[in-house]
Every structure is written in structure tokens, then in C-alpha cells.
N, C-alpha and C. Protein backbone atom coordinates (compact mmCIF):
# COMPACT_ATOMS: atom_id res chain seq x y z
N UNK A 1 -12.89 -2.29 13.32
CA UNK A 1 -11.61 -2.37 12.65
C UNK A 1 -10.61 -3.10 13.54
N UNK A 2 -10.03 -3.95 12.79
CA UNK A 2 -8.63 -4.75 13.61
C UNK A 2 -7.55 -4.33 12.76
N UNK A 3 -6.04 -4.67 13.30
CA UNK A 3 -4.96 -4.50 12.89
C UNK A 3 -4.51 -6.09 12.17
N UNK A 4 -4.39 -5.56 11.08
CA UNK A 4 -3.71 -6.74 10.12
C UNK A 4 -1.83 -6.44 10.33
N UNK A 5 -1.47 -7.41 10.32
CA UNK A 5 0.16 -7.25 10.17
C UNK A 5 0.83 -8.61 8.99
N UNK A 6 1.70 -8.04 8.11
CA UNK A 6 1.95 -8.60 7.23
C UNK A 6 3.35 -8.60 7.16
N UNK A 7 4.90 -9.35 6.84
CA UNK A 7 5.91 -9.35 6.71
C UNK A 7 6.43 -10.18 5.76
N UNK A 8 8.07 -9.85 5.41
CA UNK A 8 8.12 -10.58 4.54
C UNK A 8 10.08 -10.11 4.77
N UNK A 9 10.91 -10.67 4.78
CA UNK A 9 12.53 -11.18 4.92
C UNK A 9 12.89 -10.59 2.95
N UNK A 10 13.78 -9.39 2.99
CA UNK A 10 14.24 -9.75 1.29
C UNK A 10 15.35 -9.26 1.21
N UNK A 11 16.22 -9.69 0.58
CA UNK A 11 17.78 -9.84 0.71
C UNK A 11 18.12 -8.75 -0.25
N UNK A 12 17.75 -7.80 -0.01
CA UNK A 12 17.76 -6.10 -0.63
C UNK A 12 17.98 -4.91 0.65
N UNK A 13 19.10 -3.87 -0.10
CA UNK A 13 18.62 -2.85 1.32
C UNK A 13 17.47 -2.00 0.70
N UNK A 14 16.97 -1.67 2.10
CA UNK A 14 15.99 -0.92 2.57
C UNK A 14 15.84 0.02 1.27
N UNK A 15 16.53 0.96 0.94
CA UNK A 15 16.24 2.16 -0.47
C UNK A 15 15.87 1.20 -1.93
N UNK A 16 16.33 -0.24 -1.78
CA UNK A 16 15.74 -0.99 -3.09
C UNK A 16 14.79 -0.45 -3.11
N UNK A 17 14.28 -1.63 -1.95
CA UNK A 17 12.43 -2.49 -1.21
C UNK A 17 12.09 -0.79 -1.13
N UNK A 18 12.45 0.26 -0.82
CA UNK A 18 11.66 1.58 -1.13
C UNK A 18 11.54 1.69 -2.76
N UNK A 19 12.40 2.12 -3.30
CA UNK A 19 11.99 2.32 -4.85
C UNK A 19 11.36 1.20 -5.07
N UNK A 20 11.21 -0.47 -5.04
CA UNK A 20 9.96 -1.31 -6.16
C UNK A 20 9.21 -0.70 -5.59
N UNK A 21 8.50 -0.68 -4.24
CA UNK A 21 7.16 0.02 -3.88
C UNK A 21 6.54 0.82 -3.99
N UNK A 22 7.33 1.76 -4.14
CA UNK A 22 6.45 3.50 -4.99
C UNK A 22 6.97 3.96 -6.46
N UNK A 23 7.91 3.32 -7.00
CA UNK A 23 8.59 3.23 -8.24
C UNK A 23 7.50 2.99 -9.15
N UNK A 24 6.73 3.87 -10.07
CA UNK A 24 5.93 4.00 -11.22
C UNK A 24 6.41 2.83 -12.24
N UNK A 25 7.08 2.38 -12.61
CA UNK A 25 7.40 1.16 -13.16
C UNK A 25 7.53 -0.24 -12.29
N UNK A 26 7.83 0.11 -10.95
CA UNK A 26 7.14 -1.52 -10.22
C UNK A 26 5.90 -1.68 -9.29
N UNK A 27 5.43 -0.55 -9.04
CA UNK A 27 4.17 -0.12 -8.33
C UNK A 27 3.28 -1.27 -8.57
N UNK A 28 2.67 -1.06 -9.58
CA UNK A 28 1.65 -2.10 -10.78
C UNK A 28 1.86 -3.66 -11.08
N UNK A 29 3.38 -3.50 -10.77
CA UNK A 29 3.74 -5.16 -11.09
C UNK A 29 3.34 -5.68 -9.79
N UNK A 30 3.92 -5.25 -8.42
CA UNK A 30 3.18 -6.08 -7.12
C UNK A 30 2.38 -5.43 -7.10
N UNK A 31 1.64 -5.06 -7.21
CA UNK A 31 -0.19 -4.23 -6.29
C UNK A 31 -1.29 -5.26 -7.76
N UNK A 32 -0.51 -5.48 -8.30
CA UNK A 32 -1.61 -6.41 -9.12
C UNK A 32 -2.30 -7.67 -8.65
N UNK A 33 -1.53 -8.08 -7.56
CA UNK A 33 -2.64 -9.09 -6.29
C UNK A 33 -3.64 -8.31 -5.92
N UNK A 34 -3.85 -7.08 -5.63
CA UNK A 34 -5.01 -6.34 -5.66
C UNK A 34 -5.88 -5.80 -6.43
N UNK A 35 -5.54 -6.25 -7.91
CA UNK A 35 -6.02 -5.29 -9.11
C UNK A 35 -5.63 -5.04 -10.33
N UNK A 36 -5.20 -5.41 -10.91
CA UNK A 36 -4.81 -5.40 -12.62
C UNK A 36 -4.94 -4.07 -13.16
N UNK A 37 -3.32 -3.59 -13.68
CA UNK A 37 -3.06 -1.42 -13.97
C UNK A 37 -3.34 -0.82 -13.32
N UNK A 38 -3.15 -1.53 -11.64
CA UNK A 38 -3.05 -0.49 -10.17
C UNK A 38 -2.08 0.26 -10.68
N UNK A 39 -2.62 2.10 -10.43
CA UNK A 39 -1.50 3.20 -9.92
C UNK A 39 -1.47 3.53 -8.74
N UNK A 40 -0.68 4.25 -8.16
CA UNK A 40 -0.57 5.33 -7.30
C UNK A 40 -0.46 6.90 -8.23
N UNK A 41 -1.46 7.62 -7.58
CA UNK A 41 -1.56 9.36 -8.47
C UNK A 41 -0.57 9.83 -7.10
N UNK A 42 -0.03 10.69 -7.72
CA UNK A 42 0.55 11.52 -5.90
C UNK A 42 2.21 12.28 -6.29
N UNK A 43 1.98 13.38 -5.62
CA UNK A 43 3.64 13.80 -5.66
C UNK A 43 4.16 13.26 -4.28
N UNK A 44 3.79 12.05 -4.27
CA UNK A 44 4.42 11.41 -2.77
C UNK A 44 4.85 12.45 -1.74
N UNK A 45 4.77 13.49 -1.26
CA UNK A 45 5.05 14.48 0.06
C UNK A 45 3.96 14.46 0.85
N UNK A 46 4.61 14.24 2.35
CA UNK A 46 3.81 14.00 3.46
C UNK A 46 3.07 15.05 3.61
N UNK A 47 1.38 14.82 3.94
CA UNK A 47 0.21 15.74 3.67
C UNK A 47 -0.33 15.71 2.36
N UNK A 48 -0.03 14.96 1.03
CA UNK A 48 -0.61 15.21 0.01
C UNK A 48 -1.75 14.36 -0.48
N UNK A 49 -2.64 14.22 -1.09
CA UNK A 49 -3.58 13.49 -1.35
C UNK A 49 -3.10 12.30 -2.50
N UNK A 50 -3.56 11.22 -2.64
CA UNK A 50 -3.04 9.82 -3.14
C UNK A 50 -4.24 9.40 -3.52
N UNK A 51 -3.84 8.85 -5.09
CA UNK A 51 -5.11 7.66 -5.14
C UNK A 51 -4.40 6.60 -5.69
N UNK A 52 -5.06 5.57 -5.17
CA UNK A 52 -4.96 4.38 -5.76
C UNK A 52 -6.19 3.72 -6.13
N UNK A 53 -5.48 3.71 -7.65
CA UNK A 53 -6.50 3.59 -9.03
C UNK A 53 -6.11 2.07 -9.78
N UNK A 54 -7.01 1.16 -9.88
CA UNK A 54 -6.96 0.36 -10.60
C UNK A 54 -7.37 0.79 -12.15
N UNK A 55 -7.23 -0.47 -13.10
CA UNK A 55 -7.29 -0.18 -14.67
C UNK A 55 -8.74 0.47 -14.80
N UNK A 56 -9.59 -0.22 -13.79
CA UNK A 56 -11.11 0.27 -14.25
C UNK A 56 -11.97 1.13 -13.63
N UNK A 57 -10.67 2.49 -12.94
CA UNK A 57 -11.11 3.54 -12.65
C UNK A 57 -11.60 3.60 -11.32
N UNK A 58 -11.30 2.61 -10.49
CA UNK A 58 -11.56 2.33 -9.04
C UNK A 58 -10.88 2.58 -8.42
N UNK A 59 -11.36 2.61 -6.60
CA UNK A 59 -9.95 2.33 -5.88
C UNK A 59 -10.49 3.01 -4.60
N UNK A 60 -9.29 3.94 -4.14
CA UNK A 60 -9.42 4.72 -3.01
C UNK A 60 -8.52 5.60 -3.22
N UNK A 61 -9.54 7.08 -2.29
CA UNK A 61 -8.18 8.48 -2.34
C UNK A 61 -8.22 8.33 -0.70
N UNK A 62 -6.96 8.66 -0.56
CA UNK A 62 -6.24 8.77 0.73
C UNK A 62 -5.14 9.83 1.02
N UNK A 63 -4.73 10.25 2.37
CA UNK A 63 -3.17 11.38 2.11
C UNK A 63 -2.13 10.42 2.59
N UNK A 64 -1.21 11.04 2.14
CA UNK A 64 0.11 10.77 2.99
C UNK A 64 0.27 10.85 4.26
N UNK A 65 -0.16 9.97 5.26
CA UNK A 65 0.17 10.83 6.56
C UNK A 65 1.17 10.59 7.30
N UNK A 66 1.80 10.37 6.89
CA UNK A 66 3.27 10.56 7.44
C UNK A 66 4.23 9.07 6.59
N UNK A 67 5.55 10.30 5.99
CA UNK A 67 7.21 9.64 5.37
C UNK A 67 8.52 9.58 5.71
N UNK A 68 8.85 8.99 6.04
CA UNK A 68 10.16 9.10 6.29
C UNK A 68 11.06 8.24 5.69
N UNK A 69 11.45 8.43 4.51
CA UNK A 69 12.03 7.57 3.35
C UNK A 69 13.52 7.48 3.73
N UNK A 70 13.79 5.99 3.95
CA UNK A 70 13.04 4.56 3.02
C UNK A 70 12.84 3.90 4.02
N UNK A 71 12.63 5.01 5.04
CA UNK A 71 12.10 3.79 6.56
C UNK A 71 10.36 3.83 6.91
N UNK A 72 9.75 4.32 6.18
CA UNK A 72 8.75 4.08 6.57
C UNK A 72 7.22 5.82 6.04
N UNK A 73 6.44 5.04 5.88
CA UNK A 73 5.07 5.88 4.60
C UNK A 73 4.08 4.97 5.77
N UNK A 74 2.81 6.30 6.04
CA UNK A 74 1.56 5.77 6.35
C UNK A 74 0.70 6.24 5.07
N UNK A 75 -0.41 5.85 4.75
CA UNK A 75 -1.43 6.18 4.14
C UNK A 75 -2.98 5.97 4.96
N UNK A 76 -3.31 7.27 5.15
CA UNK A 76 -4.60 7.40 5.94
C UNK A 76 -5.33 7.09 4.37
N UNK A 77 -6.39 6.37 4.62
CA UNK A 77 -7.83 6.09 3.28
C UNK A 77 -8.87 6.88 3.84
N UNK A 78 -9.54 7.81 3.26
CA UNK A 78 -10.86 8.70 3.30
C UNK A 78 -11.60 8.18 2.25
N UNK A 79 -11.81 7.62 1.29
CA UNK A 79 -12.82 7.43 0.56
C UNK A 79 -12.81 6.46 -0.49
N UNK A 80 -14.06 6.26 -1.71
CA UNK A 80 -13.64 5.63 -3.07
C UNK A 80 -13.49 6.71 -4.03
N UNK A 81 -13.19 5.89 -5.21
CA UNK A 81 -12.72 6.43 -6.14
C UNK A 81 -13.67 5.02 -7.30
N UNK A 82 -14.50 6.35 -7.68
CA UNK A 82 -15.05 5.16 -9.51
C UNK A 82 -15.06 6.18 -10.37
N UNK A 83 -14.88 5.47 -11.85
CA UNK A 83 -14.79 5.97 -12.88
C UNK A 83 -13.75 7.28 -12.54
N UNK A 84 -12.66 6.89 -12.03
CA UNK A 84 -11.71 7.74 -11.76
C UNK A 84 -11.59 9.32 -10.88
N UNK A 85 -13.15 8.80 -10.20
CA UNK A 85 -13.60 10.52 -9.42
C UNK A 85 -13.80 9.62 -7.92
N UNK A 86 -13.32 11.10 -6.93
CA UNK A 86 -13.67 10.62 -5.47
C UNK A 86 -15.24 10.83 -5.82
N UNK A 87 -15.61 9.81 -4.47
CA UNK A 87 -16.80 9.94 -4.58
C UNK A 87 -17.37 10.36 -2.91
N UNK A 88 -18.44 11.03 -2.53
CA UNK A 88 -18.56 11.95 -1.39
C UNK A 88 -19.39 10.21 -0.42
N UNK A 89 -18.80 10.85 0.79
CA UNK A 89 -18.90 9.77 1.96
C UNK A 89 -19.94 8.96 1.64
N UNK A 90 -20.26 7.31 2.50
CA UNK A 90 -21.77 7.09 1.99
C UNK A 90 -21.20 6.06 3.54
N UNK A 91 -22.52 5.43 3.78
CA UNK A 91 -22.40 4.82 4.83
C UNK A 91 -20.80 3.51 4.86
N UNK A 92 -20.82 3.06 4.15
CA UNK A 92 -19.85 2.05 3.31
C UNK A 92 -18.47 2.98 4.12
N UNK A 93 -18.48 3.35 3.22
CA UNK A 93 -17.24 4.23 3.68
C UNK A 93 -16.54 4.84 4.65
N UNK A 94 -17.74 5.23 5.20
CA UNK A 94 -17.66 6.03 6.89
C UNK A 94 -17.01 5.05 7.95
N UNK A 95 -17.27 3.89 7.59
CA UNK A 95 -17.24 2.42 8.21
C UNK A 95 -15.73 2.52 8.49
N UNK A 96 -14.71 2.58 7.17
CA UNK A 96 -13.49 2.73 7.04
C UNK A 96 -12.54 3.84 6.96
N UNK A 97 -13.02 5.24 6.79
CA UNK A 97 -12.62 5.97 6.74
C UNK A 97 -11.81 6.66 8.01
N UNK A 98 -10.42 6.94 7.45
CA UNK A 98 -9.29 7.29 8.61
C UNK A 98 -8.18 5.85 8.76
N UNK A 99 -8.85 4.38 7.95
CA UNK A 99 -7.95 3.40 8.39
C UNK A 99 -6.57 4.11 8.24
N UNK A 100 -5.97 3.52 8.60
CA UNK A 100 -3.80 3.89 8.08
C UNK A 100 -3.57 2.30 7.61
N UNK A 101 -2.75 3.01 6.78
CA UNK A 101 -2.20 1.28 5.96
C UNK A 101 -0.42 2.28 6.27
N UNK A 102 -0.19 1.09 7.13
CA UNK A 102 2.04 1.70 7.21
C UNK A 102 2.82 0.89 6.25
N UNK A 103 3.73 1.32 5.83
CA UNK A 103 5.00 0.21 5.87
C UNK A 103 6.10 0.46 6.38
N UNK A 104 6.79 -0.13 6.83
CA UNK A 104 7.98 -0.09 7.62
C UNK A 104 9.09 -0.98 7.20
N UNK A 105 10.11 -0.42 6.84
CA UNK A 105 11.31 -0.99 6.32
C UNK A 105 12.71 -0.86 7.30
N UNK A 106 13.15 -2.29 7.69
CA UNK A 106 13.97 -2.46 8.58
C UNK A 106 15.33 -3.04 8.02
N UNK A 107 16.01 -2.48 7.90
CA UNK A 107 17.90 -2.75 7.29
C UNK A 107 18.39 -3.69 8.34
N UNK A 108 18.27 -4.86 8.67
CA UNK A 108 19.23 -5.72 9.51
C UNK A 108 20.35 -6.56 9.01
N UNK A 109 21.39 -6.19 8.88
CA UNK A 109 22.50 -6.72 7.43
C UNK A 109 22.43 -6.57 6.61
N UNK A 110 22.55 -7.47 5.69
CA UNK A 110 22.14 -6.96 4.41
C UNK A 110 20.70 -7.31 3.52
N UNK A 111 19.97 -7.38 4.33
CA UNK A 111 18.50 -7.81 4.41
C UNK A 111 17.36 -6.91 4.97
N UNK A 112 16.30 -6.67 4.17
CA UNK A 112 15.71 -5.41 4.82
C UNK A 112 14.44 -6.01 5.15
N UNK A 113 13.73 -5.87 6.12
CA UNK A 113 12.61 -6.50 6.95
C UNK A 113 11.39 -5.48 6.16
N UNK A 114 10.74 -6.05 5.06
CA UNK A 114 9.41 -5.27 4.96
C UNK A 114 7.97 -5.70 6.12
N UNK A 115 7.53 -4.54 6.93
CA UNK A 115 6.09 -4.61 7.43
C UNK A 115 5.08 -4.05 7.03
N UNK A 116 4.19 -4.27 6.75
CA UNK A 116 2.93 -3.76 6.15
C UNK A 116 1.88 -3.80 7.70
N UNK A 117 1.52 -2.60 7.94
CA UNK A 117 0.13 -3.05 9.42
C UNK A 117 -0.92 -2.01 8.68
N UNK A 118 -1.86 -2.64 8.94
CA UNK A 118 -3.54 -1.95 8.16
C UNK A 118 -4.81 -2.02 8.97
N UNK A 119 -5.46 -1.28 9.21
CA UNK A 119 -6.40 -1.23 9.87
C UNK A 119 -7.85 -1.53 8.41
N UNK A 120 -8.56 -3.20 9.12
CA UNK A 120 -8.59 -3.68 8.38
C UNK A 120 -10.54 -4.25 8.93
N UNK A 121 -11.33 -4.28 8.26
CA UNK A 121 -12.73 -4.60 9.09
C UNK A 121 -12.21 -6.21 8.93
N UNK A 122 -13.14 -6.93 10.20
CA UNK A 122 -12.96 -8.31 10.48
C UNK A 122 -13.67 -9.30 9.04
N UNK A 123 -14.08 -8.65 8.10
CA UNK A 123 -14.58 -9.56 6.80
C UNK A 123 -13.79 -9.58 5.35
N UNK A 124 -12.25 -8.25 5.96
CA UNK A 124 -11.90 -8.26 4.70
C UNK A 124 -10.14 -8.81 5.03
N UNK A 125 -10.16 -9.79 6.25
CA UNK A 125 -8.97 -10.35 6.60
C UNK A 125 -8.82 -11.41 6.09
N UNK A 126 -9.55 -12.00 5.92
CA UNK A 126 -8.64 -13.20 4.34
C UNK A 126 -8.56 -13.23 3.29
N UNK A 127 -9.08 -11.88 2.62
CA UNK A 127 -8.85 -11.22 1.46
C UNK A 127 -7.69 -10.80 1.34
N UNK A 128 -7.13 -9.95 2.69
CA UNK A 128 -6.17 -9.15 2.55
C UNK A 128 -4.57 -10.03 3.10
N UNK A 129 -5.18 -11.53 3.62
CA UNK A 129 -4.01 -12.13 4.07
C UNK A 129 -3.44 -13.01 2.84
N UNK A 130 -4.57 -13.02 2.12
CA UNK A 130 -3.99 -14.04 1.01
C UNK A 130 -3.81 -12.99 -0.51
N UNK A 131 -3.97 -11.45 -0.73
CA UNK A 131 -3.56 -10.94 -1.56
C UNK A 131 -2.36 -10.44 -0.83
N UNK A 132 -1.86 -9.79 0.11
CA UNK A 132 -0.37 -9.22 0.89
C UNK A 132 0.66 -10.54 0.67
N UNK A 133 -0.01 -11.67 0.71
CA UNK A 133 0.96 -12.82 0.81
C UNK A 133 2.09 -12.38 -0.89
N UNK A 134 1.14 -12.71 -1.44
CA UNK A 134 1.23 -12.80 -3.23
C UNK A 134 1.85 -11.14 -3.47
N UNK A 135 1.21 -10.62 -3.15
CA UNK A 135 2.23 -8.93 -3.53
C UNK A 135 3.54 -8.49 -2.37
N UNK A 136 3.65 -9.39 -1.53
CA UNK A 136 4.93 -9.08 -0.59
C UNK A 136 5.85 -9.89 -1.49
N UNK A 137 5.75 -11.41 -2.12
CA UNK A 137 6.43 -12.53 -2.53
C UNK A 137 7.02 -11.52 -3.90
N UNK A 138 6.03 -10.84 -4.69
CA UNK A 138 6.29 -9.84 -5.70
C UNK A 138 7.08 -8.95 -5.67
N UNK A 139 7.06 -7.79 -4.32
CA UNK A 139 8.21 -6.91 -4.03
C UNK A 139 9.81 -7.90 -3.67
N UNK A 140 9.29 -8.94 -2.91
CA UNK A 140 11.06 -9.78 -2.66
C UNK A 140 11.35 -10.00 -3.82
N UNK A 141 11.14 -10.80 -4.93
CA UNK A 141 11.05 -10.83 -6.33
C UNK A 141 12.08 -9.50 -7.11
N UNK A 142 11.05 -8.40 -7.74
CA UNK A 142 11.58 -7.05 -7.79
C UNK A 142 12.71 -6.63 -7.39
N UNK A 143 12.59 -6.82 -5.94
CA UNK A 143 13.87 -5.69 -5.22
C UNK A 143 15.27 -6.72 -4.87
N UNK A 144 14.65 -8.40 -5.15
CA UNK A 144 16.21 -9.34 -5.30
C UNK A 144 17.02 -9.54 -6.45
N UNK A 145 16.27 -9.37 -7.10
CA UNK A 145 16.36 -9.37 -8.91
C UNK A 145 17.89 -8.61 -8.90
């Protein structure tokens, strides 16, 4: 596993760029560089279990591991998710399991610095540099609007 780091400059404060990102009505609009009728399941509180579910019942369950709103959410990933059920460890998985995906939201004027850092295997980094590109461009979008 390597550390991916992703950023992006958006002329929103910080509590916007928090609500498009976990906001059930803009969630789906940027995470769709990853997936078409991406949710997040979750009563968002630090320690709780999370999935992120695409339209066709895929994805990954993960917890909250640590919030501090609107400056910053980790998500530890433990597993998949098909046909809308976790599914129990398999070698695949073990591989990745425990990554943290952060974001970090920085208020410098009136401009809030989104970071995204992910612990990421070395084959799924230009996957993930050229879908973060397209769903960061999506949240500046959203939260300038």
C-alpha cells in the first residue's frame, strides 16, 4: 500500500465543501466518477459502520474512524459489499483491509482547501488519480454553485 494524495482550491467555506460531500442529495452527484447511484449507508458518528454502495449493489463497508466536522472524516475500509451484503474476508481483501481514506478541509479566506489522502495498492493509482481528478472538479462545482 502507498499513500495517494489528492487536492483541489474551491471558493466555498469549509461547512459548504462539508455538506456537498456527505449531503444525501450531492453525495451521488460527485462519487459518480466512481460509480453510477453511489450511496453512503451510515448515521455518520465516529465508530459507526458505513457502506458505500453503488446502483448495482457493490462497493465497500468500512467505519468511521475518526470526525471532526467540517474539518476533517477518516474512513477505515474492512471489506466488500455485493448484492448489497458484506461479504466475509477473502484473500483480495485482506490485501486492503484497514486502508484509511481522510479528507481534510482547510478554510484559508474565503476559500477552503479540500485533501483527500488514501492508502491505495500501487495498481489502483491511475484509476484513482484520474477518477479523484473528475469527482474533486464535481465537489468545486456543487459547493461554488
Amino acid at each position: 500500500m502507498k499513500k495517494a494524495c489528492f487536492s483541489t482550491m474551491i471558493n466555498a467555506p469549509k461547512e459548504k465543501v462539508w455538506q456537498v460531500l456527505w449531503d444525501e442529495q450531492t453525495y451521488g452527484t460527485w462519487t459518480a466518477a466512481f460509480g453510477e447511484n453511489s450511496r453512503a449507508i451510515s448515521d455518520w458518528q465516529e465508530g459507526s459502520k458505513i457502506l458505500f454502495v453503488a446502483g448495482n449493489g457493490g462497493g465497500m463497508h468500512s467505519v468511521i474512524d475518526k470526525k471532526t466536522a467540517p474539518d476533517f472524516i477518516s474512513f477505515k475500509h474492512l471489506g466488500e459489499v455485493k448484492n448489497g451484503q458484506e461479504l466475509p474476508p477473502d484473500e483480495k481483501t485482506r490485501s486492503w483491509a484497514g486502508a484509511l481514506e481522510n479528507y481534510t478541509l482547510t478554510q484559508i479566506g474565503n476559500t477552503t482547501e479540500l485533501a483527500v489522502e488514501m492508502d491505495i495498492s500501487e495498481d489502483q493509482h491511475a484509476y484513482f488519480a484520474e477518477r479523484f481528478l473528475q469527482a474533486l472538479e464535481k465537489v468545486k462545482e456543487l459547493a461554488e454553485a
